[in-house]
PDB file of N, CA and C in Angstrom:
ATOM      1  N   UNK A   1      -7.149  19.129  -4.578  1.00  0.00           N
ATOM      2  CA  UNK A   1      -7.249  17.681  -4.611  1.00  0.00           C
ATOM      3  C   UNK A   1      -8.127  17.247  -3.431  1.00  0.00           C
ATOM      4  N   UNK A   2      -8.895  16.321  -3.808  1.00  0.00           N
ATOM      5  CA  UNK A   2      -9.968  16.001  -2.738  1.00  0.00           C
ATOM      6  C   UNK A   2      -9.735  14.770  -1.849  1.00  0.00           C
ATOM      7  N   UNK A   3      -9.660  14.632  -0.740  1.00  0.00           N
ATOM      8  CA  UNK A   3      -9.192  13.757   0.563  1.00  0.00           C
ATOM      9  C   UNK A   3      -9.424  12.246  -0.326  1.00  0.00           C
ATOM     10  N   UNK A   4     -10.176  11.705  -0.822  1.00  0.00           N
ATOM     11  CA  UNK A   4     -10.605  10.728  -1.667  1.00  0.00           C
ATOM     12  C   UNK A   4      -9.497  10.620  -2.700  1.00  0.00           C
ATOM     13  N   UNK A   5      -9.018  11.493  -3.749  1.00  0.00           N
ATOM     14  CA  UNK A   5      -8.186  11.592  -4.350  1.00  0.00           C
ATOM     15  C   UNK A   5      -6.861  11.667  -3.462  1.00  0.00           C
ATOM     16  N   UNK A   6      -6.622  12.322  -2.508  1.00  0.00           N
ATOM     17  CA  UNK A   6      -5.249  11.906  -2.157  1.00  0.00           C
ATOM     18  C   UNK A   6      -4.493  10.679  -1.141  1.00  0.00           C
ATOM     19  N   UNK A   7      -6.131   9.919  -0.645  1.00  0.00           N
ATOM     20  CA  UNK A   7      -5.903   8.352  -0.164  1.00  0.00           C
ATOM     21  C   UNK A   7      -5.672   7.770  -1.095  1.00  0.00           C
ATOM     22  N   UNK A   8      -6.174   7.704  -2.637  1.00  0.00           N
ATOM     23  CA  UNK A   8      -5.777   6.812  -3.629  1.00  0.00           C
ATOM     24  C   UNK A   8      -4.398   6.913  -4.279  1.00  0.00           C
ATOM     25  N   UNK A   9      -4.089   8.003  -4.075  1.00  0.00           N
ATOM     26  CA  UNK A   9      -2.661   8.512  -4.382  1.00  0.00           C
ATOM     27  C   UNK A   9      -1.640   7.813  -3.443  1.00  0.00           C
ATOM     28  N   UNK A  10      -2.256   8.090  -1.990  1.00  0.00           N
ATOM     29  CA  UNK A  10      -1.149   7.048  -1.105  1.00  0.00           C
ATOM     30  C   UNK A  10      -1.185   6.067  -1.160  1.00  0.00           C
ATOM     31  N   UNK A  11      -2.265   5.130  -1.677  1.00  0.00           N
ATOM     32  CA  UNK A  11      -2.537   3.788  -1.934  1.00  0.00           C
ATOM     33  C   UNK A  11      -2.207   3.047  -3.055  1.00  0.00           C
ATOM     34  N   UNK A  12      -1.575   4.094  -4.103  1.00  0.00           N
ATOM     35  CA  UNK A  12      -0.614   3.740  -5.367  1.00  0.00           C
ATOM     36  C   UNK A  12       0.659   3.850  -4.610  1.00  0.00           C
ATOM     37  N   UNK A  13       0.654   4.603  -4.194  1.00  0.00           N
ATOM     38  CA  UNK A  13       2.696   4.461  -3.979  1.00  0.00           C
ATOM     39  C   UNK A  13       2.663   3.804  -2.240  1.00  0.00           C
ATOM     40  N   UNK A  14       2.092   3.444  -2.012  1.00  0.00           N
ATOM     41  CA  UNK A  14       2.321   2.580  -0.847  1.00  0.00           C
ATOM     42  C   UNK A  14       2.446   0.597  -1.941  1.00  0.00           C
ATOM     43  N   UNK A  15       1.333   0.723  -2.598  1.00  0.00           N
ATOM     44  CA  UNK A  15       1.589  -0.304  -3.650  1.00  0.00           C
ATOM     45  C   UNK A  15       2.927  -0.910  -4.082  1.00  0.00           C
ATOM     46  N   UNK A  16       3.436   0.456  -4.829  1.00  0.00           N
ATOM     47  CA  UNK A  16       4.419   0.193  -5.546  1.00  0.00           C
ATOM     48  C   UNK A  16       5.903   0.254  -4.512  1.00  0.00           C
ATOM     49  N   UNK A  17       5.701   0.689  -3.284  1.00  0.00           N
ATOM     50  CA  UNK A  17       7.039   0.581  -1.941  1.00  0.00           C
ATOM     51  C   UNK A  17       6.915  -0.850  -1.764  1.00  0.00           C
ATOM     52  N   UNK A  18       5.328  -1.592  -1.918  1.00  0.00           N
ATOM     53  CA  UNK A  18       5.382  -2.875  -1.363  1.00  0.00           C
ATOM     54  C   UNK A  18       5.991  -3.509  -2.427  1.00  0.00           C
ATOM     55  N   UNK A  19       5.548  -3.462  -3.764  1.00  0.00           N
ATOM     56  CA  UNK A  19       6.355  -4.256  -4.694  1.00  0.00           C
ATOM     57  C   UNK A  19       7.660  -3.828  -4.703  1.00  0.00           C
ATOM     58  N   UNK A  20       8.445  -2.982  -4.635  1.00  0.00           N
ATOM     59  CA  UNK A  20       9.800  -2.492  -4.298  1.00  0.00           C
ATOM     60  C   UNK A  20      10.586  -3.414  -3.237  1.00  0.00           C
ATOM     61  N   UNK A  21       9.843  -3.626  -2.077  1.00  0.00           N
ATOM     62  CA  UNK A  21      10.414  -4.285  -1.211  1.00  0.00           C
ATOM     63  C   UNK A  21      10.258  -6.030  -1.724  1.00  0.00           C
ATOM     64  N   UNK A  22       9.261  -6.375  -2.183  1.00  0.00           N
ATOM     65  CA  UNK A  22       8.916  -7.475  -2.540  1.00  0.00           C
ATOM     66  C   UNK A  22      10.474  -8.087  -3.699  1.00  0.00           C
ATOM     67  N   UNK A  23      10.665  -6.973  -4.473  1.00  0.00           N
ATOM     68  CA  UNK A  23      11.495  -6.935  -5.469  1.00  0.00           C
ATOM     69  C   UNK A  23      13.054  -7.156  -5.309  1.00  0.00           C
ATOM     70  N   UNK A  24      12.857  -6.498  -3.993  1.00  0.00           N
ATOM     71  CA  UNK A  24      14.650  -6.083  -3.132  1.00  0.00           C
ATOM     72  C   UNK A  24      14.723  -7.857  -2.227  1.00  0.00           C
ATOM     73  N   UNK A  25      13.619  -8.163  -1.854  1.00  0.00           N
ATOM     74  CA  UNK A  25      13.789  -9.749  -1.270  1.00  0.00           C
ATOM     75  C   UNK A  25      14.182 -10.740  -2.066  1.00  0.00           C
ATOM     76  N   UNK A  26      13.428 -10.536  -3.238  1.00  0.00           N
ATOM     77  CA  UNK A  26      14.038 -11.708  -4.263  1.00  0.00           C
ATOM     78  C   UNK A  26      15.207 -11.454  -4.600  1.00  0.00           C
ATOM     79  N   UNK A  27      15.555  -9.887  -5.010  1.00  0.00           N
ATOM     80  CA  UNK A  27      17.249  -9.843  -5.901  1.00  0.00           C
ATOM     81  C   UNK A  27      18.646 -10.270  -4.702  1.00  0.00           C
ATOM     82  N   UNK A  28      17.970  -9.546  -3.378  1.00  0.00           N
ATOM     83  CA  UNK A  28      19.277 -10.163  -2.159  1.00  0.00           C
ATOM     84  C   UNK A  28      20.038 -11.194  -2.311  1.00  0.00           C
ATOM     85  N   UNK A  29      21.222 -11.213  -1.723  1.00  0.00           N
ATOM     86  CA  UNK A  29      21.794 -12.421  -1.603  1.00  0.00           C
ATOM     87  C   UNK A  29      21.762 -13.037   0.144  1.00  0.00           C
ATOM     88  N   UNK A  30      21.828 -12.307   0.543  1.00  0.00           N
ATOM     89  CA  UNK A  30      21.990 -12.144   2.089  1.00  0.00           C
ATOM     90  C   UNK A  30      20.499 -12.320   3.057  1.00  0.00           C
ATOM     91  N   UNK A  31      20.427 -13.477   3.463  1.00  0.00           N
ATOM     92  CA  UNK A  31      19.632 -14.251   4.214  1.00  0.00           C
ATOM     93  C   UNK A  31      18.416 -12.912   5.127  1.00  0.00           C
ATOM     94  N   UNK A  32      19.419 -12.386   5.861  1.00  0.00           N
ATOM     95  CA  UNK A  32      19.636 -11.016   6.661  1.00  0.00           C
ATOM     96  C   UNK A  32      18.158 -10.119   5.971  1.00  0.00           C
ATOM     97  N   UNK A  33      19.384  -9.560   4.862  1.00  0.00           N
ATOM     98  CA  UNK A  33      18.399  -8.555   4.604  1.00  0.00           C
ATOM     99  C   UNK A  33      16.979  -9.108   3.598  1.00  0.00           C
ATOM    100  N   UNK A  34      16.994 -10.351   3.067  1.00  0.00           N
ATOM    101  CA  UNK A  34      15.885 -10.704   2.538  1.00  0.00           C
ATOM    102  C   UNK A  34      14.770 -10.871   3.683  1.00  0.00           C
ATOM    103  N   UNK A  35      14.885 -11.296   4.668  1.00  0.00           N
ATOM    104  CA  UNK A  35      14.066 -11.338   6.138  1.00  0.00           C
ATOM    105  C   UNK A  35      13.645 -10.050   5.952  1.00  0.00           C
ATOM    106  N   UNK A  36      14.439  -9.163   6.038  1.00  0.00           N
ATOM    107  CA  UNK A  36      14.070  -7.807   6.434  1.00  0.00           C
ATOM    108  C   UNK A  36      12.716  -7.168   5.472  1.00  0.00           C
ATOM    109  N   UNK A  37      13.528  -7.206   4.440  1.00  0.00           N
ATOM    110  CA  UNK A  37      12.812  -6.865   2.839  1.00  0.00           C
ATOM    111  C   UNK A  37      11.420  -7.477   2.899  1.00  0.00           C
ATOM    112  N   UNK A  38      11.490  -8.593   3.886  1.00  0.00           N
ATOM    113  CA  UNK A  38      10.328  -9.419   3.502  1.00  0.00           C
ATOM    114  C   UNK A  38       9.048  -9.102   4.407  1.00  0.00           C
ATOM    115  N   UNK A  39       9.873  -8.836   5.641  1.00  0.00           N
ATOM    116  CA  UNK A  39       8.794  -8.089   6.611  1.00  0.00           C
ATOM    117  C   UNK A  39       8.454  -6.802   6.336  1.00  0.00           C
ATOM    118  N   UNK A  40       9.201  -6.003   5.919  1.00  0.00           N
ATOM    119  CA  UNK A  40       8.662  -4.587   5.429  1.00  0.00           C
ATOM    120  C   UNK A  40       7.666  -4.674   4.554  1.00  0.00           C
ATOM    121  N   UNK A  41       8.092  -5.559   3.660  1.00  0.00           N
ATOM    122  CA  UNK A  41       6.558  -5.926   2.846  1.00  0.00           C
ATOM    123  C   UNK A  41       5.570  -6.093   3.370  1.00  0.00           C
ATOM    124  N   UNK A  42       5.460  -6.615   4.175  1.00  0.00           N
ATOM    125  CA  UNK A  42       4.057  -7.599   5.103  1.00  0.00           C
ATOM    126  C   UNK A  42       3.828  -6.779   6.203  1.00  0.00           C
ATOM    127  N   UNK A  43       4.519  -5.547   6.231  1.00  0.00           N
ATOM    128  CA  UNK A  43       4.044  -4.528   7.400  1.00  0.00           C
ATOM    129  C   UNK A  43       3.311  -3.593   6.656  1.00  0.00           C
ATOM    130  N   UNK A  44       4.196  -3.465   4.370  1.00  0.00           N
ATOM    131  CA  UNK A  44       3.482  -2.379   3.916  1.00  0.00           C
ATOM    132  C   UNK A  44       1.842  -3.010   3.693  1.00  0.00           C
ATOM    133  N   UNK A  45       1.836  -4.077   3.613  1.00  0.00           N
ATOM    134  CA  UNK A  45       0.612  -4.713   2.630  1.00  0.00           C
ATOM    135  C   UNK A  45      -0.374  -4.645   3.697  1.00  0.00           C
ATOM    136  N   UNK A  46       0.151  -4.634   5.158  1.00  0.00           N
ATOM    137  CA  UNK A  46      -1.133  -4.579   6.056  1.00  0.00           C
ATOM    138  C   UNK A  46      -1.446  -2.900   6.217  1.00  0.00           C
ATOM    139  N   UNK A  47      -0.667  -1.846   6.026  1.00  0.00           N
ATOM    140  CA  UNK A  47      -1.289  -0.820   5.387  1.00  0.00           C
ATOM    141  C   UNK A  47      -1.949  -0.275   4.474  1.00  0.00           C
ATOM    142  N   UNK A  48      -1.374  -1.382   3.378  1.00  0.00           N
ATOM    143  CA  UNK A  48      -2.517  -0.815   2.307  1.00  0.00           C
ATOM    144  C   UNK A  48      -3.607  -2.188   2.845  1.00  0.00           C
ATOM    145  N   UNK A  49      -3.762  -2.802   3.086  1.00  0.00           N
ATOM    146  CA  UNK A  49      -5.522  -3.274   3.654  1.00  0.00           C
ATOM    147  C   UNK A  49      -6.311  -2.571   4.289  1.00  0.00           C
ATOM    148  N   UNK A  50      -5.480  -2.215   5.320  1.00  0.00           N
ATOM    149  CA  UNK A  50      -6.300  -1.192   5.941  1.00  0.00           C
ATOM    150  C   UNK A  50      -6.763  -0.002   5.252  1.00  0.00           C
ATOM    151  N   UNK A  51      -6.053   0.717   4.044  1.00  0.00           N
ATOM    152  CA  UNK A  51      -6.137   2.328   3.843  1.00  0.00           C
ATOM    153  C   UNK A  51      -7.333   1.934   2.722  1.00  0.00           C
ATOM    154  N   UNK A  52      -7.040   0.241   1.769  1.00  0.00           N
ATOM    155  CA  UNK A  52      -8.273   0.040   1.183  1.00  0.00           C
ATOM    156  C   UNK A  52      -9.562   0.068   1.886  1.00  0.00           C
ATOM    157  N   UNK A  53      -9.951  -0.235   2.781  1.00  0.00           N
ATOM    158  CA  UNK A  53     -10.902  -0.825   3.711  1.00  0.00           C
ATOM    159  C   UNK A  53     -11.460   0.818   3.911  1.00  0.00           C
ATOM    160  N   UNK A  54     -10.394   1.707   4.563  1.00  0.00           N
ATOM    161  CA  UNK A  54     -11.283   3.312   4.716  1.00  0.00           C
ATOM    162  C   UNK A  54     -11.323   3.386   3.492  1.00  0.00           C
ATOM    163  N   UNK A  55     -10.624   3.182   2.626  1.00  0.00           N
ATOM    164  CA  UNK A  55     -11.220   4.323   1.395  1.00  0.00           C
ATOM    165  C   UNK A  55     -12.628   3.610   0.818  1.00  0.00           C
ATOM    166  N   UNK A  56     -12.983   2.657   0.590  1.00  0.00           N
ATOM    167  CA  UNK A  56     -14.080   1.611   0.332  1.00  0.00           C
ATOM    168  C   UNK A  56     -15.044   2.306   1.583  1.00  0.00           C
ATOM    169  N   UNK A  57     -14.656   2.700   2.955  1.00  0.00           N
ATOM    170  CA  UNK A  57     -16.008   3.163   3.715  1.00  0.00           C
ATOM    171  C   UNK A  57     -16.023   4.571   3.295  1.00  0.00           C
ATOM    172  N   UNK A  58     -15.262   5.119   2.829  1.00  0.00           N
ATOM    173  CA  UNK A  58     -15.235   6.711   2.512  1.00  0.00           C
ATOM    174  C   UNK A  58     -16.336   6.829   1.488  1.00  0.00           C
ATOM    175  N   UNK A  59     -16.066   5.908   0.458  1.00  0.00           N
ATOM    176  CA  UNK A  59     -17.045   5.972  -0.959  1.00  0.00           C
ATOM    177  C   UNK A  59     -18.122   5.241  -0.606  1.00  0.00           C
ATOM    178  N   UNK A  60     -17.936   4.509   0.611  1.00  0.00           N
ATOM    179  CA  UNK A  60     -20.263   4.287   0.715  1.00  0.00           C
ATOM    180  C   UNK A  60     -20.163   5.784   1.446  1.00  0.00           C
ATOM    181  N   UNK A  61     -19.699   6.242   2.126  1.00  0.00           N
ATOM    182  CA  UNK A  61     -20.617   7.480   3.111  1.00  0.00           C
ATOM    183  C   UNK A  61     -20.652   8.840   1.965  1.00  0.00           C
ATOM    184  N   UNK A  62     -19.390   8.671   1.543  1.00  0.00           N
ATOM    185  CA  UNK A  62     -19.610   9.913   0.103  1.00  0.00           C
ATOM    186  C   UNK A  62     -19.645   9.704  -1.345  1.00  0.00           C
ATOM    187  N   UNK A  63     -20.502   9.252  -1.863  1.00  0.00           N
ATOM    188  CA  UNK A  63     -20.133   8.364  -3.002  1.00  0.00           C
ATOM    189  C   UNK A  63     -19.901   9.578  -4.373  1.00  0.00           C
ATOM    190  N   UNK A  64     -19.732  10.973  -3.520  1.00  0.00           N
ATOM    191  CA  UNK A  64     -18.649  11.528  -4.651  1.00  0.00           C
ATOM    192  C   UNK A  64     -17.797  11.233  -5.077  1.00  0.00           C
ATOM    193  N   UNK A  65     -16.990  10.241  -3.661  1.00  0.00           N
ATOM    194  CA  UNK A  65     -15.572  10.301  -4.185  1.00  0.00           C
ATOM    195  C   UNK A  65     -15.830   8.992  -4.925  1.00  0.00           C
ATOM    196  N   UNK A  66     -16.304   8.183  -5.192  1.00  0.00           N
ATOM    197  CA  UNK A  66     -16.490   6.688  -5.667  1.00  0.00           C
ATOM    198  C   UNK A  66     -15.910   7.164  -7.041  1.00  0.00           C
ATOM    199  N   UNK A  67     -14.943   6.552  -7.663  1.00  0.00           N
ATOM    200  CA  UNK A  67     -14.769   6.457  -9.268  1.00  0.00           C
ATOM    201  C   UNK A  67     -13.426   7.652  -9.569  1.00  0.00           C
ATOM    202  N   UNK A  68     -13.075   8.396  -8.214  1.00  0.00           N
ATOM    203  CA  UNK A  68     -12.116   9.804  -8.499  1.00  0.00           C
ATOM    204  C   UNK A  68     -10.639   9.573  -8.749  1.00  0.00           C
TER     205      UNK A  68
END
């Protein structure tokens, strides 16, 4: 598996942890842990910006990986 292929791989399931958490904020009842739920989100989503942002400079410098 090629470094290109396995950032996009972390960048699907970092996705779907953020919608997970996104998911766990709305169903809560508890003030508490919806805060919580809600920042974990907004800590995952500024990871995946960032991991988009390298992988977008990865595919101008190697545009093998562009499309993998």
């Amino acid at each position: 598996m090629t470094v290109g292929k396995k950032l996009k791989t972390c960048l699907s399931n970092l996705k779907s942890a953020q919608a997970d958490l996104e998911t766990f904020a709305l169903e809560t009842e508890s003030q508490i842990a919806k805060d919580a739920f809600s920042q974990f989100a907004n800590q995952t989503k500024s990871i995946v910006d960032g991991l988009q942002t390298r992988i977008q400079e990865i595919e101008e410098e190697e545009p093998q990986y562009k499309g993998r």
